[in-house]
N, C-alpha and C. Protein backbone atom coordinates (compact mmCIF):
# COMPACT_ATOMS: atom_id res chain seq x y z
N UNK A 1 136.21 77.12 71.37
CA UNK A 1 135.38 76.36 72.29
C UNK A 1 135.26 77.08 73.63
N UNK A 2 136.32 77.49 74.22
CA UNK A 2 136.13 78.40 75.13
C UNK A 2 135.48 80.02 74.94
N UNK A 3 135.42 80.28 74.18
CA UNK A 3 134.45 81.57 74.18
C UNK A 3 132.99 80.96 74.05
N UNK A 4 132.72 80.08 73.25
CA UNK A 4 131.70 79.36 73.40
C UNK A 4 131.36 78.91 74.87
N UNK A 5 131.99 78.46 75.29
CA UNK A 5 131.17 78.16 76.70
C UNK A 5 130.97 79.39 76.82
N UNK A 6 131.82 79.73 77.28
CA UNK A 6 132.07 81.64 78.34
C UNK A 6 130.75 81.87 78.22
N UNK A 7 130.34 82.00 76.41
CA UNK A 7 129.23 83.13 76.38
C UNK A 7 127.64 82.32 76.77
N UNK A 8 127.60 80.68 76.94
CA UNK A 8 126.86 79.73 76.92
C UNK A 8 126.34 80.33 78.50
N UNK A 9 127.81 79.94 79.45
CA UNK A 9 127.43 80.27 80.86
C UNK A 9 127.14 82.10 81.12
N UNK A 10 127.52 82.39 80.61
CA UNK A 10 127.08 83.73 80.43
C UNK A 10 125.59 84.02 80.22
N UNK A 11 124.95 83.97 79.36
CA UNK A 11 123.81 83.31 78.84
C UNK A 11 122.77 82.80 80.23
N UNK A 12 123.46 81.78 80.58
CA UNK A 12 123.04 80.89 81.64
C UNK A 12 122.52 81.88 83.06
N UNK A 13 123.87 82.40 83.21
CA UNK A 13 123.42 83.23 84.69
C UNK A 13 122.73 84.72 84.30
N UNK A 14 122.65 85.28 83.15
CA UNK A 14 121.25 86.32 82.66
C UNK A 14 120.23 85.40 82.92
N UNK A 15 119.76 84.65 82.49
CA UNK A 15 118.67 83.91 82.55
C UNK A 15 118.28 83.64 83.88
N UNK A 16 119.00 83.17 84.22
CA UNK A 16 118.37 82.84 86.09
C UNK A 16 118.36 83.90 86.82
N UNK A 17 118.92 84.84 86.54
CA UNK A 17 118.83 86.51 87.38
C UNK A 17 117.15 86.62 86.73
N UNK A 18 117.06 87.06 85.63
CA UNK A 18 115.87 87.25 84.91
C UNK A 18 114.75 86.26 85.99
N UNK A 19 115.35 85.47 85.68
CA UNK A 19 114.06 84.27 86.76
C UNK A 19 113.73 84.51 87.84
N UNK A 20 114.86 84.84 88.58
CA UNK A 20 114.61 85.49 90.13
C UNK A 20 114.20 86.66 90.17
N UNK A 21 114.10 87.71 89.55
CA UNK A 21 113.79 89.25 89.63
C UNK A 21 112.40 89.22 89.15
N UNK A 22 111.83 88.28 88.25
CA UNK A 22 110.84 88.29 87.17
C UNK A 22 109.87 88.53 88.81
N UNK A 23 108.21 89.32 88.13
CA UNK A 23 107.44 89.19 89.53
C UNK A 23 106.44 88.19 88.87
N UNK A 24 106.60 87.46 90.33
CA UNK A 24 105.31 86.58 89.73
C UNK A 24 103.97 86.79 89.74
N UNK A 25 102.91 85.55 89.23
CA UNK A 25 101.75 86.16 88.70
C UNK A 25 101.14 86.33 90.37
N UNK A 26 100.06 87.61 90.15
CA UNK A 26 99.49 87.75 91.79
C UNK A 26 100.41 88.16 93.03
N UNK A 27 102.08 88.21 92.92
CA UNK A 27 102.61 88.79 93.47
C UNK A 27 102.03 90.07 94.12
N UNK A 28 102.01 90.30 95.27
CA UNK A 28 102.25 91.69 95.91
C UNK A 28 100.44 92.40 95.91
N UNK A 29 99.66 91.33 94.90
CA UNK A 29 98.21 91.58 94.64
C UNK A 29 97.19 91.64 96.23
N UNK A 30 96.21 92.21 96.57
CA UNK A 30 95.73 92.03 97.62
C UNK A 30 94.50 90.61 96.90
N UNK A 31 94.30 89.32 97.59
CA UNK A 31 93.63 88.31 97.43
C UNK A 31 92.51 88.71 97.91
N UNK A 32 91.48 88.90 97.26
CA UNK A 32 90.11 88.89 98.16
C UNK A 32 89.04 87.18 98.04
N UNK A 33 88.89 86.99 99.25
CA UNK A 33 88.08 85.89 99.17
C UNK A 33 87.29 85.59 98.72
N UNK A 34 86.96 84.20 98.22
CA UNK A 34 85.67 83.91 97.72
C UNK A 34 84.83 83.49 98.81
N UNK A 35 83.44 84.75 99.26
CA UNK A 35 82.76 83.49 100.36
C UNK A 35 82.04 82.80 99.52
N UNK A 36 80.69 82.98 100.37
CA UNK A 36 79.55 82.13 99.36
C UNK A 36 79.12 81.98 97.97
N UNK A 37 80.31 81.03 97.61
CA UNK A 37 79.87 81.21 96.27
C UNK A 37 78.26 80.44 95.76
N UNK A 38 77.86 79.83 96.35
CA UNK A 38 76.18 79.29 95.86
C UNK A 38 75.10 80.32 95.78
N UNK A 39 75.43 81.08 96.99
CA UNK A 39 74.48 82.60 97.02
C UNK A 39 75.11 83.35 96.07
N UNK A 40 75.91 83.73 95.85
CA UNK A 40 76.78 84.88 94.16
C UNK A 40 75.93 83.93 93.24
N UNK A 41 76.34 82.63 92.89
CA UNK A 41 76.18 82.05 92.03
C UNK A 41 74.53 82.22 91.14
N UNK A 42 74.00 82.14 92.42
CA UNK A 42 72.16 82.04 92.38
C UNK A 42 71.80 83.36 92.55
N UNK A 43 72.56 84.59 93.08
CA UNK A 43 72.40 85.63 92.24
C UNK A 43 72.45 86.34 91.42
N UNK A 44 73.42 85.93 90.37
CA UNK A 44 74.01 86.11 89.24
C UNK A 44 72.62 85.16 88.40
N UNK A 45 72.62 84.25 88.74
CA UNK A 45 71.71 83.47 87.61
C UNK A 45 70.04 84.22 87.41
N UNK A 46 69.54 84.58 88.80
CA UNK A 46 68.56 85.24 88.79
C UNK A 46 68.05 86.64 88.13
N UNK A 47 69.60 87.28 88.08
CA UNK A 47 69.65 88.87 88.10
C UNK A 47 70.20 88.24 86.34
N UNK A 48 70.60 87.57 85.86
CA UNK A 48 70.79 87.55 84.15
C UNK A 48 69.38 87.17 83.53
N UNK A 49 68.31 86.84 84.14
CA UNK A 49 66.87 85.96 83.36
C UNK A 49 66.46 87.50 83.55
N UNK A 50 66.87 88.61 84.49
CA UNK A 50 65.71 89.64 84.72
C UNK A 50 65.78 90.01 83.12
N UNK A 51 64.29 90.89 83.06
CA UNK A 51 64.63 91.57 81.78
C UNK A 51 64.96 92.98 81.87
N UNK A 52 65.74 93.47 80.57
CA UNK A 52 66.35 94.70 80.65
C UNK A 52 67.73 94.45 81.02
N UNK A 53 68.06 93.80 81.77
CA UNK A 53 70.00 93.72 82.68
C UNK A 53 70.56 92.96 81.44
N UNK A 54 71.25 93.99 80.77
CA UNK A 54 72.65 93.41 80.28
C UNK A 54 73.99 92.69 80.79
N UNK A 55 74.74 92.40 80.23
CA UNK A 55 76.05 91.58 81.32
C UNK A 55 76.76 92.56 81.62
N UNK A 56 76.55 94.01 80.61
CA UNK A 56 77.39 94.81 81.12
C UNK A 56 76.91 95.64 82.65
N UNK A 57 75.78 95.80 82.61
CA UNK A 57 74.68 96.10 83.93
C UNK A 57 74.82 95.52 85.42
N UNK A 58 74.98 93.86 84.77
CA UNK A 58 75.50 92.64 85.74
C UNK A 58 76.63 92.77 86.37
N UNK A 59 77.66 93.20 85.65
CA UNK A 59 79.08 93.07 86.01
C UNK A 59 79.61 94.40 86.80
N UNK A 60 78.84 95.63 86.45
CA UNK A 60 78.69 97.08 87.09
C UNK A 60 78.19 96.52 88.10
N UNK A 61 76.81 95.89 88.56
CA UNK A 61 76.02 95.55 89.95
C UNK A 61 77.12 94.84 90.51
N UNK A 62 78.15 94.18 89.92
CA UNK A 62 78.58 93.14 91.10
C UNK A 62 79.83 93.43 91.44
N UNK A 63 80.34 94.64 90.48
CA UNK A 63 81.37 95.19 91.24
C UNK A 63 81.14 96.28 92.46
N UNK A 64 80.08 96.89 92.00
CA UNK A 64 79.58 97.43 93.18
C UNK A 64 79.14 97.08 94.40
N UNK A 65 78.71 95.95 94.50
CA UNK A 65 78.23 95.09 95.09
C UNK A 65 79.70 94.76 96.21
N UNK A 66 81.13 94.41 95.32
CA UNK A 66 81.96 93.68 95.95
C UNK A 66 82.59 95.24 96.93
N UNK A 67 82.54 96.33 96.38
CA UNK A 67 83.06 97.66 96.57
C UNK A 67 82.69 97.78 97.99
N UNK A 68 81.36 97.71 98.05
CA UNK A 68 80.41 98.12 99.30
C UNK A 68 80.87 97.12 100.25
N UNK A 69 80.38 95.76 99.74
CA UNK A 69 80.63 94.55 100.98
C UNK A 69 82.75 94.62 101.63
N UNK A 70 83.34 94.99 100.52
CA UNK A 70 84.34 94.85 101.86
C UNK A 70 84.63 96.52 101.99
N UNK A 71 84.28 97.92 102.04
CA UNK A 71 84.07 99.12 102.80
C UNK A 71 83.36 98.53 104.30
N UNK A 72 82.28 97.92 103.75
CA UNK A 72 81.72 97.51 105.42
C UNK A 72 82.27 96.72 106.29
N UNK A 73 82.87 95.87 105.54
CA UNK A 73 83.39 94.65 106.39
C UNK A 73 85.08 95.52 107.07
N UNK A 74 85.54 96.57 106.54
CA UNK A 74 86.73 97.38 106.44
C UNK A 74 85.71 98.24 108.46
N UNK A 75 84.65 98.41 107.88
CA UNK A 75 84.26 99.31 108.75
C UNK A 75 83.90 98.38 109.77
N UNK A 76 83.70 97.71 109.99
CA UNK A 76 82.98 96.44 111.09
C UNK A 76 84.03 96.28 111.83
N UNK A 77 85.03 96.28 111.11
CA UNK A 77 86.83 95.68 111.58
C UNK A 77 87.07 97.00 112.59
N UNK A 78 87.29 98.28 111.81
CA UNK A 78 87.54 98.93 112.65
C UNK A 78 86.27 99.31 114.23
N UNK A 79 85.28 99.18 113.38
CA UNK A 79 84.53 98.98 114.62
C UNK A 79 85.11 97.91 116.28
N UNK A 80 85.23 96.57 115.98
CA UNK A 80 85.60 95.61 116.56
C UNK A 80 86.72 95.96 116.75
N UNK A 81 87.79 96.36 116.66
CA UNK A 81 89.00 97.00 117.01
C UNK A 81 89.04 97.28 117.95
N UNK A 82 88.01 98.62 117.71
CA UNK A 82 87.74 99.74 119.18
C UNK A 82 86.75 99.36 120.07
N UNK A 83 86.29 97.83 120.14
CA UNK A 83 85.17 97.10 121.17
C UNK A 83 83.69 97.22 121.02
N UNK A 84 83.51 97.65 119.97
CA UNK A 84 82.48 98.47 119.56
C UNK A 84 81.65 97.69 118.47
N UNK A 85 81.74 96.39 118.74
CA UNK A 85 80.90 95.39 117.87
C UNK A 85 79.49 95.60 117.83
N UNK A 86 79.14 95.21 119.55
CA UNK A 86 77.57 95.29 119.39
C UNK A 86 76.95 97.12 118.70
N UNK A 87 77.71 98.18 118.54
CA UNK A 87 77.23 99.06 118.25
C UNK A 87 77.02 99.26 116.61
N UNK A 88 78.18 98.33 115.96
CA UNK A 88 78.01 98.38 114.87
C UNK A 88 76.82 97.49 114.50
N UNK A 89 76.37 96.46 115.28
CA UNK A 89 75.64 95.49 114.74
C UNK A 89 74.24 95.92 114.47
N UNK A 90 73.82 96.88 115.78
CA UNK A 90 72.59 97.56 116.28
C UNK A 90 72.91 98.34 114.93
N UNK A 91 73.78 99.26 114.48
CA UNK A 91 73.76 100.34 113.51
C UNK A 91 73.21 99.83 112.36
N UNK A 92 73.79 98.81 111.82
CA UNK A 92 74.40 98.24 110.51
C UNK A 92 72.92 98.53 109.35
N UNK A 93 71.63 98.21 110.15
CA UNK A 93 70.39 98.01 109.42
C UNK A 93 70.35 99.67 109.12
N UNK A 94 69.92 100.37 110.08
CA UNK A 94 70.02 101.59 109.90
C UNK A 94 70.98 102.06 108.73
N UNK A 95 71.73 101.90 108.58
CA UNK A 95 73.01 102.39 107.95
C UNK A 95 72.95 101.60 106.37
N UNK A 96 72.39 100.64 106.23
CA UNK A 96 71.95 100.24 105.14
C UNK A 96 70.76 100.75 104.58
N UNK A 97 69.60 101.08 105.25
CA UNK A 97 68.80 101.83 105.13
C UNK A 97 68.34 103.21 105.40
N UNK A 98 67.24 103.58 104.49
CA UNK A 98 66.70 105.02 105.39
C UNK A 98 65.76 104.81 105.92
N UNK A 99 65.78 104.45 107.58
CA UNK A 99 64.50 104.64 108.55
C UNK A 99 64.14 105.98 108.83
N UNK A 100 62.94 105.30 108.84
CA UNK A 100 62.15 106.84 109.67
C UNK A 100 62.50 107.28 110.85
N UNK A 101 62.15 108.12 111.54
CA UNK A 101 62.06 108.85 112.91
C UNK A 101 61.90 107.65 114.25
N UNK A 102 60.65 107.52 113.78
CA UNK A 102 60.05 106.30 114.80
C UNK A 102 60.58 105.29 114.93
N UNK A 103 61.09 104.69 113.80
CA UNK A 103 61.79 103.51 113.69
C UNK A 103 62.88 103.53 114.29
N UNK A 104 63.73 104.52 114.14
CA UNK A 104 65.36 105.44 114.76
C UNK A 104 64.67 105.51 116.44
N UNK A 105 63.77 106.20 117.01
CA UNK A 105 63.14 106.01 118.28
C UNK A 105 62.80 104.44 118.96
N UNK A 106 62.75 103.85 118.13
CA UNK A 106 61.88 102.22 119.07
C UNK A 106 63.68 101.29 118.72
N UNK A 107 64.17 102.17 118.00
CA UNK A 107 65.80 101.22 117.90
C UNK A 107 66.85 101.82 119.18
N UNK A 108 66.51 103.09 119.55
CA UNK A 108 67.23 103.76 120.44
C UNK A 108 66.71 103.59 121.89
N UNK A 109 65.69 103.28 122.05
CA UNK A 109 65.22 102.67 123.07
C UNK A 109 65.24 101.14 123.31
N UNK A 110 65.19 100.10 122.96
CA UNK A 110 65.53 99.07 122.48
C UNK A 110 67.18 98.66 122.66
N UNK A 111 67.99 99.64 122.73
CA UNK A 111 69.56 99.73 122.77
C UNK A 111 69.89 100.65 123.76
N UNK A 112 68.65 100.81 125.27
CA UNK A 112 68.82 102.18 125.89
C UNK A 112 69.76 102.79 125.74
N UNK A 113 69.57 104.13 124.66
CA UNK A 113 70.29 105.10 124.35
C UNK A 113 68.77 105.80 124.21
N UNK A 114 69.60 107.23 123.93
CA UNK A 114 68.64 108.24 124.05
C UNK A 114 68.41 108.60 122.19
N UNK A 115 67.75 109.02 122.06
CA UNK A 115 67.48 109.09 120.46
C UNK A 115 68.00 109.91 119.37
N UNK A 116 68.53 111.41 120.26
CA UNK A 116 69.62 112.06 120.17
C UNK A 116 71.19 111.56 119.43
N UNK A 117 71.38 110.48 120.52
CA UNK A 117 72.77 110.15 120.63
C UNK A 117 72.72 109.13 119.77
N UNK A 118 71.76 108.05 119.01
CA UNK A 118 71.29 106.86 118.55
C UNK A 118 72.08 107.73 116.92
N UNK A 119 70.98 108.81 116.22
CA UNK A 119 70.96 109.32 115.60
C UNK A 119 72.72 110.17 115.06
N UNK A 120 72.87 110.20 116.29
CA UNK A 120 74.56 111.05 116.26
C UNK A 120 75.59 110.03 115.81
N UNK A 121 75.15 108.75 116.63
CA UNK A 121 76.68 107.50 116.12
C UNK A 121 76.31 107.37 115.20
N UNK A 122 74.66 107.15 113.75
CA UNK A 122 74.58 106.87 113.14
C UNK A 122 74.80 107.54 111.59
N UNK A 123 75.01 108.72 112.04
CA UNK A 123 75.60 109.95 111.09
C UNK A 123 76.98 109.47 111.15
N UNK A 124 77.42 109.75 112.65
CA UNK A 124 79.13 109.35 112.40
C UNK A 124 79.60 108.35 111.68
N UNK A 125 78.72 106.98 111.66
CA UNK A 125 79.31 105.60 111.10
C UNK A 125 78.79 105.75 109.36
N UNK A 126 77.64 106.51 109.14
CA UNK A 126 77.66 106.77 107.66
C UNK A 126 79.03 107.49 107.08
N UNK A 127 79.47 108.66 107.77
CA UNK A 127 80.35 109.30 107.56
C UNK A 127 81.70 108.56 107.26
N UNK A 128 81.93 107.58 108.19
CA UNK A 128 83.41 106.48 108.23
C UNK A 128 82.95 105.22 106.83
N UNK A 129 81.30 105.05 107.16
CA UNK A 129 81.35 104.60 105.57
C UNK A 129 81.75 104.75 104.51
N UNK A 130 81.16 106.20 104.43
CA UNK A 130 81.84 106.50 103.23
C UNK A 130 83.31 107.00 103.27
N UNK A 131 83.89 107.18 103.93
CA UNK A 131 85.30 107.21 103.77
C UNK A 131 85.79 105.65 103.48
N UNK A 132 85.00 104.72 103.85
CA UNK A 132 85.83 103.53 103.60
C UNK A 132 85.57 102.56 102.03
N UNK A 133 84.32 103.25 101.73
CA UNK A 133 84.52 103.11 100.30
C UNK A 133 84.82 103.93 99.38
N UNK A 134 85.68 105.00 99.54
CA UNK A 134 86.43 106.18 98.81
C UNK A 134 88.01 105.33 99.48
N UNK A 135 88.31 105.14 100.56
CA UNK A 135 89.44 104.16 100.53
C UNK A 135 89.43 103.29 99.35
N UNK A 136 88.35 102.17 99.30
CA UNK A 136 88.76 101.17 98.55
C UNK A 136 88.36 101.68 97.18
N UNK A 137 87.78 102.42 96.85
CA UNK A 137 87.86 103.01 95.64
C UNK A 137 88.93 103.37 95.12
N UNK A 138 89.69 104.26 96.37
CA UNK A 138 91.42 104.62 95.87
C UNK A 138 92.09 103.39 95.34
N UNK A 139 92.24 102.58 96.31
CA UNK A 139 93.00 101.29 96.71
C UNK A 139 92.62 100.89 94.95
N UNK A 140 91.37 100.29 94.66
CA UNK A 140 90.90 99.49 93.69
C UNK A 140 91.76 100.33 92.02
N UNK A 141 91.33 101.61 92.53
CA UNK A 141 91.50 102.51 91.05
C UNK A 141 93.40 102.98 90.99
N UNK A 142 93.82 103.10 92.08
CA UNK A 142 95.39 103.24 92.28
C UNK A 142 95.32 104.80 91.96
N UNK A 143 94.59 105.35 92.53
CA UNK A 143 94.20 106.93 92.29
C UNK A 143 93.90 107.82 93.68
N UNK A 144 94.30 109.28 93.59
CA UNK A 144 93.99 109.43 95.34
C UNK A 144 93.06 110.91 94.40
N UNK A 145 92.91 110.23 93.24
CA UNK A 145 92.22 112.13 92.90
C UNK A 145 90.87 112.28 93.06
N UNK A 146 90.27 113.31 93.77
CA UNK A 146 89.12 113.43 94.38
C UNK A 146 88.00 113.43 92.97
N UNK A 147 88.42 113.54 92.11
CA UNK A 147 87.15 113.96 90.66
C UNK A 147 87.19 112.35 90.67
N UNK A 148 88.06 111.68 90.37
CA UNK A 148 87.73 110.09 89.53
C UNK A 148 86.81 109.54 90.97
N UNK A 149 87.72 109.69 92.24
CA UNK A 149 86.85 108.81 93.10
C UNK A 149 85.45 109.16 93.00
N UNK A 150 85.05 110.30 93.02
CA UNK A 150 83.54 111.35 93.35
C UNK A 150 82.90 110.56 91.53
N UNK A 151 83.81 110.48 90.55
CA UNK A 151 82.96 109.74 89.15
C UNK A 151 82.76 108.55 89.84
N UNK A 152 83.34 107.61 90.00
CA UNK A 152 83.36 106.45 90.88
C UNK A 152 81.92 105.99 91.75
N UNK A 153 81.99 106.92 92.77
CA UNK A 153 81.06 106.93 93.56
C UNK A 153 79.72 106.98 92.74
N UNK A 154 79.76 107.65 91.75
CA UNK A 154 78.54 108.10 91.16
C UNK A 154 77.90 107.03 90.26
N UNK A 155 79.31 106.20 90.04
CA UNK A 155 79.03 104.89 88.65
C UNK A 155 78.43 103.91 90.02
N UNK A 156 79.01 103.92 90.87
CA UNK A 156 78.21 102.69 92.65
C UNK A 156 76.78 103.12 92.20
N UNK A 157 76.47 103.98 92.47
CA UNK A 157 75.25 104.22 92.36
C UNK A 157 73.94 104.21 91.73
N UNK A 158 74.77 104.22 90.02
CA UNK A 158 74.12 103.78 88.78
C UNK A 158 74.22 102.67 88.35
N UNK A 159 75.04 102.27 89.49
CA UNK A 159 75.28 100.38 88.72
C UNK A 159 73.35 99.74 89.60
N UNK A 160 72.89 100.31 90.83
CA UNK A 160 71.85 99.75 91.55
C UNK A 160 70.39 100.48 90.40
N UNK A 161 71.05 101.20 89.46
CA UNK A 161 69.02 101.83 89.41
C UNK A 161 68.66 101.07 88.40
């Protein structure tokens, strides 16, 4: 009867070590938020009736989709960090798009800056862009190797055509 217990409580305190060491689910995971889910929702529903988009097409667009939105929001942060909000805000369209000349001219005047210098922060902040979605590319893939991120980058790109 006594080895019987012994090995019962024995038994007993493996088990609760096991319990405490075990990691739990989402442990140590980075949480990313859900914002708007009615706008995802109603874009997802729209972008599945298109024709041609498979779910596998869908699910490529919306990881890409999530890739980009927090690189920027990564980049906005550090922007606002360094006081530098309103510059990102003025940038942000630009930087999502390719404007023309003129357009880059009536935005640099508009933000008195000279058109020169308009053009110069807006190279620089593409540049920190893309470093910040080759960050979260690392981050996402648990990889720092320049070929997978650079495949990576290339699948962002084919997930939009």
């Amino acid at each position: 009867l006594r080895s019987l217990l012994l090995r019962a409580f024995s038994n007993y305190c493996v088990n609760e070590w096991r319990k405490d060491q075990r990691q739990k689910r989402g442990e140590g995971a980075e949480h990313v938020p859900l914002q708007d889910l009615s706008s995802t929702e109603d874009r997802l529903t729209k972008d599945l009736h298109a024709p041609g988009l498979s779910a596998e097409k869908l699910y490529a667009r919306e990881w890409a989709r999530a890739v980009l939105d927090r690189s920027l929001s990564a980049l906005r942060q550090h922007y606002v960090s360094r006081g530098q909000e309103e510059r990102f805000l003025l940038l942000q369209g630009p930087l999502m798009r390719d404007d023309d000349a003129t357009r880059l001219d009536a935005l640099a005047m508009s933000a008195a800056m000279a058109p020169g210098a308009l053009r110069t922060a807006l190279h620089r902040m593409r540049a920190q862009y893309r470093e910040r979605i080759e960050q979260e590319l690392a981050t996402t893939l648990d990889t720092t190797d320049p070929a997978v991120i650079q495949h990576e980058i290339g699948e962002l790109f084919r997930a939009f055509d």
